[in-house]
Protein backbone atom coordinates (compact mmCIF):
# COMPACT_ATOMS: atom_id res chain seq x y z
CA UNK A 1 -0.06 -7.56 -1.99
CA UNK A 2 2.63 -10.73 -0.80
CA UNK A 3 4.75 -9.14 1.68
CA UNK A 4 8.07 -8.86 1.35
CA UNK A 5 9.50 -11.71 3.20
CA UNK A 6 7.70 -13.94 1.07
CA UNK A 7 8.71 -12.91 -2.07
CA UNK A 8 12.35 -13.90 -1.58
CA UNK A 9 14.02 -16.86 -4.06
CA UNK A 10 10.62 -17.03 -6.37
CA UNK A 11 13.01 -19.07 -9.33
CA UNK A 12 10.29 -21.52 -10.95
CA UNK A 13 6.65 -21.12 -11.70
CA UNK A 14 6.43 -24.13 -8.78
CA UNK A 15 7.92 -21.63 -6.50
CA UNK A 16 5.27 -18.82 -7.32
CA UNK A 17 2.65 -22.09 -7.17
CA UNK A 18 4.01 -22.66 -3.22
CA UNK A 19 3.90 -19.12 -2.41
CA UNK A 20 0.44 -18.14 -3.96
CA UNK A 21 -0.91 -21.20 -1.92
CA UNK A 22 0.65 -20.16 1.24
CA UNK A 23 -1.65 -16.79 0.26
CA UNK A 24 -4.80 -18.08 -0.50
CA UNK A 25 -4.61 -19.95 2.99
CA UNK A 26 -2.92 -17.13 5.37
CA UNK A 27 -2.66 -13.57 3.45
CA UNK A 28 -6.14 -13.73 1.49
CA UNK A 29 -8.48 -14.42 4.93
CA UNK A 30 -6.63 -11.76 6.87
CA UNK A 31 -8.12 -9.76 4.14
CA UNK A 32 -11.68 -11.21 3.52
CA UNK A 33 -13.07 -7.21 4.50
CA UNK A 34 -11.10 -6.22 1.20
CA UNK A 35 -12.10 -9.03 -0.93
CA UNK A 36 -15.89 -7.95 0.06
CA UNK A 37 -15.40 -4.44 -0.85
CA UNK A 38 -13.99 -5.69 -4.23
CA UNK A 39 -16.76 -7.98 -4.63
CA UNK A 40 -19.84 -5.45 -4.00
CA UNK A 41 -17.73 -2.76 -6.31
CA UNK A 42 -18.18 -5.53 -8.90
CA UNK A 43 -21.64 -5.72 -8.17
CA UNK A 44 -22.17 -2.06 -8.59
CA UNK A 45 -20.40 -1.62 -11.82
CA UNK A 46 -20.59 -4.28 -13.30
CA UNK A 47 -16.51 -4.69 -13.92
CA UNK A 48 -13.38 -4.23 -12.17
CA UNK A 49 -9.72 -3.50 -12.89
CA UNK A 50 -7.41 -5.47 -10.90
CA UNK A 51 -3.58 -3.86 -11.47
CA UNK A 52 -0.08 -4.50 -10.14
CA UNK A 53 3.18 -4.05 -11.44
CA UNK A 54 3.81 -7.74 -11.70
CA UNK A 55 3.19 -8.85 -15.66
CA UNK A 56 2.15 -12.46 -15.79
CA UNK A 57 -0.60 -12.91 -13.57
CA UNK A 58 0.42 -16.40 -12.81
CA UNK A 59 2.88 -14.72 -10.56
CA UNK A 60 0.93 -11.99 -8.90
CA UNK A 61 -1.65 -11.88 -6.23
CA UNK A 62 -3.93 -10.42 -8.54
CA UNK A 63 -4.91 -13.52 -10.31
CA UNK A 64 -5.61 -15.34 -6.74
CA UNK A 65 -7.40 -12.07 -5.43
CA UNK A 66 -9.42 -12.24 -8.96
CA UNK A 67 -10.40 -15.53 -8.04
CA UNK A 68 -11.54 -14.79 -4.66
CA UNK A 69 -13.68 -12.36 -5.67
CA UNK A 70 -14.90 -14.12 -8.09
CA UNK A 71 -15.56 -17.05 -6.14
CA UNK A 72 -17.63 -14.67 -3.98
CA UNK A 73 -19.75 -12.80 -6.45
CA UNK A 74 -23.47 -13.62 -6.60
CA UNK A 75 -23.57 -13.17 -10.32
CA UNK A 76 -21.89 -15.05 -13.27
CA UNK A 77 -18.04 -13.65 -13.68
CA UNK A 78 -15.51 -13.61 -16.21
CA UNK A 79 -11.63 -13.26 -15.22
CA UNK A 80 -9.99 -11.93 -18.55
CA UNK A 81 -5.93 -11.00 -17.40
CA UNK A 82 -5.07 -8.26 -20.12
């Protein structure tokens, strides 16, 4: 997930923008053995669930963490946010 620090005065869609690019460029690379693990579960079965409390994925780390696996997979993959 964002920590907590990070998550403070999120007002605008912009805001989330800033913050989810701050991620991607700090957060998501401390994490690349997670994203990997992801990525060969996807391989395996053909389909995984990404979940968080957070409704809209434009303003979750799911969506970027979706991507990054994505991004990563060998295969074709499509992101569908339900």
């Amino acid at each position: 997930g964002v920590p907590g620090d990070l998550r403070r005065n999120l007002d605008t869609q912009d805001d989330y923008e800033q913050l989810f690019a701050h991620y991607e460029q700090e957060v998501l690379p401390q994490n690349a053995k997670s994203i990997k693990r992801l990525t060969a579960l996807l391989s395996d079965y053909k389909r995984l669930a990404i979940t968080c409390f957070e409704r809209e994925h434009v303003q979750c780390h799911r969506d970027r963490v979706a991507k990054a696996v994505v991004t990563q997979s060998p295969t074709d993959v499509t992101v569908a946010h339900l």
